[in-house]
N, C-alpha and C. Protein backbone atom coordinates (compact mmCIF):
# COMPACT_ATOMS: atom_id res chain seq x y z
N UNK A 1 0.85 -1.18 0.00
CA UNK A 1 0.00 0.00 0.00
C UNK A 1 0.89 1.25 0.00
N UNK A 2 0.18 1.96 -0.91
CA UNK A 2 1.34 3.22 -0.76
C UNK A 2 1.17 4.24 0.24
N UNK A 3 1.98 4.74 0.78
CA UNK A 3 2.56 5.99 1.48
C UNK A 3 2.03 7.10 1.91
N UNK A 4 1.47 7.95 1.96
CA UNK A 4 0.14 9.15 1.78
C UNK A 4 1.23 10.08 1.05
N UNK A 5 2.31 9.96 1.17
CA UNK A 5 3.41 11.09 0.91
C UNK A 5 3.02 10.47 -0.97
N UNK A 6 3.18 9.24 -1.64
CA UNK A 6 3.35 8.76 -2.36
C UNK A 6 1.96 9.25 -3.17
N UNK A 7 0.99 8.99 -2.53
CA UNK A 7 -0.39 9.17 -2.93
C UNK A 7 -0.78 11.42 -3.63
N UNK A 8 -0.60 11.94 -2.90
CA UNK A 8 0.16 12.94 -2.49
C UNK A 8 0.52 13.42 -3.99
N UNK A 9 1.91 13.00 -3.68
CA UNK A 9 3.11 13.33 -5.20
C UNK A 9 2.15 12.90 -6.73
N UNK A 10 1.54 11.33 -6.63
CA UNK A 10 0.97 11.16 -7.55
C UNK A 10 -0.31 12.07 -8.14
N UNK A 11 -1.01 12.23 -7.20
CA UNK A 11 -1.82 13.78 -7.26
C UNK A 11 -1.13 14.95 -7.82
N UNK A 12 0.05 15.45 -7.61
CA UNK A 12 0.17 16.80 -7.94
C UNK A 12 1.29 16.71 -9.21
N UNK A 13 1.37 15.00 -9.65
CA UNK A 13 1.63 14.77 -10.85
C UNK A 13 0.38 15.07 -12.08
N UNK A 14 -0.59 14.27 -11.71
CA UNK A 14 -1.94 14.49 -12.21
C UNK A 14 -1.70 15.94 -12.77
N UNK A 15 -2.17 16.56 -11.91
CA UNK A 15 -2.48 17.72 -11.64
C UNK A 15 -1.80 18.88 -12.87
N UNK A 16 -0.27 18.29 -12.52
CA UNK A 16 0.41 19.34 -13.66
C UNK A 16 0.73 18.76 -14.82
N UNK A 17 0.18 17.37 -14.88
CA UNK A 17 0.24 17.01 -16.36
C UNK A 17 -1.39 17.86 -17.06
N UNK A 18 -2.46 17.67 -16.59
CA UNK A 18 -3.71 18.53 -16.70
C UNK A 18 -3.51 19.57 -17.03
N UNK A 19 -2.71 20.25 -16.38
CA UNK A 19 -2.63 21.88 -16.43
C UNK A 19 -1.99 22.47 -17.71
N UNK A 20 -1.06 21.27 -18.39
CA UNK A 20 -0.43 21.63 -19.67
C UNK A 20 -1.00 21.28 -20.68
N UNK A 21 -2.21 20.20 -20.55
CA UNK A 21 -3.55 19.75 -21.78
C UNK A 21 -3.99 20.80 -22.33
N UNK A 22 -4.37 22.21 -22.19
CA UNK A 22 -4.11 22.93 -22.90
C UNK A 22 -3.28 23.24 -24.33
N UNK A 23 -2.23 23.41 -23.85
CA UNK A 23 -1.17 23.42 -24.53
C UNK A 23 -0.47 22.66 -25.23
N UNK A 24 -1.28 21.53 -24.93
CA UNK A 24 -0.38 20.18 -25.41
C UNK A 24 -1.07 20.20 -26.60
N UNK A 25 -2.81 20.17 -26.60
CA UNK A 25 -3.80 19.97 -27.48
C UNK A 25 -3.58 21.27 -28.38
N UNK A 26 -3.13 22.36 -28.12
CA UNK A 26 -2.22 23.52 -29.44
C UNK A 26 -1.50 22.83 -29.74
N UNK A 27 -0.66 22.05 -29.32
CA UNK A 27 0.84 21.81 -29.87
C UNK A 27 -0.06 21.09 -31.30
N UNK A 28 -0.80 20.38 -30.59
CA UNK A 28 -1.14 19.18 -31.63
C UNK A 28 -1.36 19.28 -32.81
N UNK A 29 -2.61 20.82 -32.42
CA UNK A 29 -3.24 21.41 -33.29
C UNK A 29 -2.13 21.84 -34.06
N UNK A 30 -0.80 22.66 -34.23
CA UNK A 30 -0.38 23.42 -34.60
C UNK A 30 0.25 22.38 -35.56
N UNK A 31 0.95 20.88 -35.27
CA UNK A 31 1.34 20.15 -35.86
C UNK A 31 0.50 19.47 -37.30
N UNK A 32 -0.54 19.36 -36.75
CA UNK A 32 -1.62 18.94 -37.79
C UNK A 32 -2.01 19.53 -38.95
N UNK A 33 -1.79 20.95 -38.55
CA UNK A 33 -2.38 22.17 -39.06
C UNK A 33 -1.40 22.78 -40.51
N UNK A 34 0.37 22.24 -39.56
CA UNK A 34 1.39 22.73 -40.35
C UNK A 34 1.60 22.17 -41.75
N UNK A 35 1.97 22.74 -42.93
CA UNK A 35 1.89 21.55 -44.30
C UNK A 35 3.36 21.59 -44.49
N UNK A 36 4.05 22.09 -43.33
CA UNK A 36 5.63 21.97 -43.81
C UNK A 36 5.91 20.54 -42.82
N UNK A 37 5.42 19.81 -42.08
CA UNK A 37 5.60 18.80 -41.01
C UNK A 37 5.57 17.45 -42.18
N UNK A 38 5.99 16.59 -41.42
CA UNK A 38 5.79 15.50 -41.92
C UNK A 38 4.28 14.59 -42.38
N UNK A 39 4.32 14.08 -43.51
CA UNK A 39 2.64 13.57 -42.96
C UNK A 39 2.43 12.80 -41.78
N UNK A 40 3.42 11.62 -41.62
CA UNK A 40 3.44 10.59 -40.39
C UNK A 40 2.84 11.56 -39.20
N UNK A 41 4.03 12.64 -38.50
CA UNK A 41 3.40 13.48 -37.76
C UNK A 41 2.04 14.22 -37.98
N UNK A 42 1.47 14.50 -38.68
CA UNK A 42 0.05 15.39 -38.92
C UNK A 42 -0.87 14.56 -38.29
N UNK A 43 -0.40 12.89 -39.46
CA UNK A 43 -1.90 12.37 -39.08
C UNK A 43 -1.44 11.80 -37.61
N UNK A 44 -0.42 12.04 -36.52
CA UNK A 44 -0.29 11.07 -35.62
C UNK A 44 -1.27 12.06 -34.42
N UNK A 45 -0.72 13.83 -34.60
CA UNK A 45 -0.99 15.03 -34.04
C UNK A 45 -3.20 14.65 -34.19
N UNK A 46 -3.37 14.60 -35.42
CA UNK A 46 -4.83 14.65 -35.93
C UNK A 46 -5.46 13.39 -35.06
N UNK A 47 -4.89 12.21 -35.15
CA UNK A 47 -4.98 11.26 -34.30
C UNK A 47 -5.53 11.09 -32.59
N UNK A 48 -4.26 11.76 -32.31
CA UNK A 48 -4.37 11.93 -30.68
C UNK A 48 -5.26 13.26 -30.38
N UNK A 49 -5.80 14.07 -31.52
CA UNK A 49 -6.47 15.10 -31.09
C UNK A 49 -8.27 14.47 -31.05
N UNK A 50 -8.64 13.41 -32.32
CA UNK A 50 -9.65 13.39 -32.46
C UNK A 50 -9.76 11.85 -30.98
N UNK A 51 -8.94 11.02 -30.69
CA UNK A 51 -8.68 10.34 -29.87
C UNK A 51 -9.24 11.11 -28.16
N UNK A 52 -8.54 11.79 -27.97
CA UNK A 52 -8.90 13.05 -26.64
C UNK A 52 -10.08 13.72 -27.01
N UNK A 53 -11.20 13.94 -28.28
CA UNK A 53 -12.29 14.60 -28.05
C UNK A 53 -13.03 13.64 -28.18
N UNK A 54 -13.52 12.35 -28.67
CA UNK A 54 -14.17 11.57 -28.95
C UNK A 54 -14.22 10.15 -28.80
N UNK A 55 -12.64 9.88 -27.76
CA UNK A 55 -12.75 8.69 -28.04
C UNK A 55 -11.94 7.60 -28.86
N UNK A 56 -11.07 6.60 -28.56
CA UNK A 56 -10.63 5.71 -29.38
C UNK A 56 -11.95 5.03 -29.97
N UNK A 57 -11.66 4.96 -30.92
CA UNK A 57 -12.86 3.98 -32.04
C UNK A 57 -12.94 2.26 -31.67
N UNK A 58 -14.37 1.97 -31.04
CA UNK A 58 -14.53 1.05 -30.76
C UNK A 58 -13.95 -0.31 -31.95
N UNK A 59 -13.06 -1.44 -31.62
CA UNK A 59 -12.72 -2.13 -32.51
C UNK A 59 -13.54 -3.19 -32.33
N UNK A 60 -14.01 -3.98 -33.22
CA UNK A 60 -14.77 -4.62 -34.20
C UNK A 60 -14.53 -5.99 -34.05
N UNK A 61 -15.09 -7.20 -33.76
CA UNK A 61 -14.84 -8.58 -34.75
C UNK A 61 -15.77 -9.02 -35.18
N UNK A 62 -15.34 -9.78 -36.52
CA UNK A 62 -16.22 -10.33 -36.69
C UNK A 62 -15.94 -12.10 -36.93
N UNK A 63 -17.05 -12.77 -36.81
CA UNK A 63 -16.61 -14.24 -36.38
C UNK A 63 -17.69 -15.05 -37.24
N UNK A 64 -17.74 -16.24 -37.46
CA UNK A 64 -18.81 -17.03 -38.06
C UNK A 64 -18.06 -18.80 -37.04
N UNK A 65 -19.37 -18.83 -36.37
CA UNK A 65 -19.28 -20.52 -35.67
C UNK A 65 -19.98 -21.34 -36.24
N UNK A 66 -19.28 -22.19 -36.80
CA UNK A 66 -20.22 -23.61 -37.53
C UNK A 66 -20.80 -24.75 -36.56
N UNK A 67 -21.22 -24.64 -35.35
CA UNK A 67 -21.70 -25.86 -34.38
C UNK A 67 -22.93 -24.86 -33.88
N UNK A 68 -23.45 -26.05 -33.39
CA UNK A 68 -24.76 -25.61 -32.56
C UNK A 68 -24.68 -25.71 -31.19
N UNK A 69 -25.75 -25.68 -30.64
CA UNK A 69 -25.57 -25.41 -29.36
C UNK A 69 -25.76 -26.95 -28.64
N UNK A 70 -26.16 -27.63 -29.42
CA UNK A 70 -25.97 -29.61 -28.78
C UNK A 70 -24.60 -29.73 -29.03
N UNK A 71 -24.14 -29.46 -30.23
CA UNK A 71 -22.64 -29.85 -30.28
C UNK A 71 -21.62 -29.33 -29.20
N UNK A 72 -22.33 -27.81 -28.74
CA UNK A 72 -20.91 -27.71 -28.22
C UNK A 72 -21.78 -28.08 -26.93
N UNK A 73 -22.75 -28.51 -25.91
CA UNK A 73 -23.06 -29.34 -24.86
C UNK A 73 -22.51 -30.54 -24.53
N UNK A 74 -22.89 -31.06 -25.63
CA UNK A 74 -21.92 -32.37 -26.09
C UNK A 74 -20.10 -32.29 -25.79
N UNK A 75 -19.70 -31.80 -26.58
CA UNK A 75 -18.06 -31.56 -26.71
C UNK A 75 -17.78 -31.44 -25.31
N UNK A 76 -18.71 -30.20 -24.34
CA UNK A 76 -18.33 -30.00 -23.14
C UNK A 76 -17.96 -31.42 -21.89
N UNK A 77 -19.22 -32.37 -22.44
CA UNK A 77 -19.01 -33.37 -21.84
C UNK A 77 -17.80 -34.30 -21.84
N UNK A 78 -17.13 -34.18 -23.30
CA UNK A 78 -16.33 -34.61 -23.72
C UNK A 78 -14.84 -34.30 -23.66
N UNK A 79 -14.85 -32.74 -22.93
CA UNK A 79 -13.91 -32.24 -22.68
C UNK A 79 -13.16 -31.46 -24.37
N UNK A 80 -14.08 -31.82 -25.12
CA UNK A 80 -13.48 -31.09 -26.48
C UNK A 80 -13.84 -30.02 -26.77
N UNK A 81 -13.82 -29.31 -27.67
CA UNK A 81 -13.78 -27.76 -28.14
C UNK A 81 -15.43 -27.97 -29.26
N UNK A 82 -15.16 -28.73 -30.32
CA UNK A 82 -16.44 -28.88 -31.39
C UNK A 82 -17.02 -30.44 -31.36
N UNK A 83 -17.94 -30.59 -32.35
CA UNK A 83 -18.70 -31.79 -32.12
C UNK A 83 -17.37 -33.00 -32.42
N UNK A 84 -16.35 -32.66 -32.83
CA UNK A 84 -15.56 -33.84 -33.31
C UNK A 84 -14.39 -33.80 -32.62
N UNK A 85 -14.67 -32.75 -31.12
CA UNK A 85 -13.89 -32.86 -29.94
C UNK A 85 -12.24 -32.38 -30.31
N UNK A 86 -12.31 -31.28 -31.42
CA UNK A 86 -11.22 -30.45 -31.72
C UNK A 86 -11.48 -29.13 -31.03
């Protein structure tokens, strides 16, 4: 368990990393914005800006299962994975 001194410090880390989000989110802007920058950097700046207003973009799968629901009851009994205990 940590320290209160520890607890503390980590707080007024918080704190002044917050206080420069401002500025950080110009920087970003200013990078994104610039057409003399690299592209890598623009879209990384454009990235972490639309990332901090909205959100990482929920990721996706998609899947298709060929057994039913006896097979895999079955398998369970069997200790296997599908009806043919793979």
């Amino acid at each position: 368990m940590p320290e209160g001194g520890e607890v503390l410090f980590d707080l007024a880390v918080v704190e002044l990393a917050r206080s420069h989000a401002p500025g950080a989110i110009e920087t970003l802007a200013e990078i994104m914005s610039n057409q003399e920058a690299p592209p890598a950097a623009r879209v990384a700046a454009a990235n972490a800006i639309l990332d901090r207003g909205w959100g990482k973009p929920k990721e996706t799968v998609e899947t298709t299962v060929r057994t039913t629901l006896e097979d895999l009851v079955m398998a369970s009994y069997r200790g296997g994975v599908g009806a043919d205990g793979h």
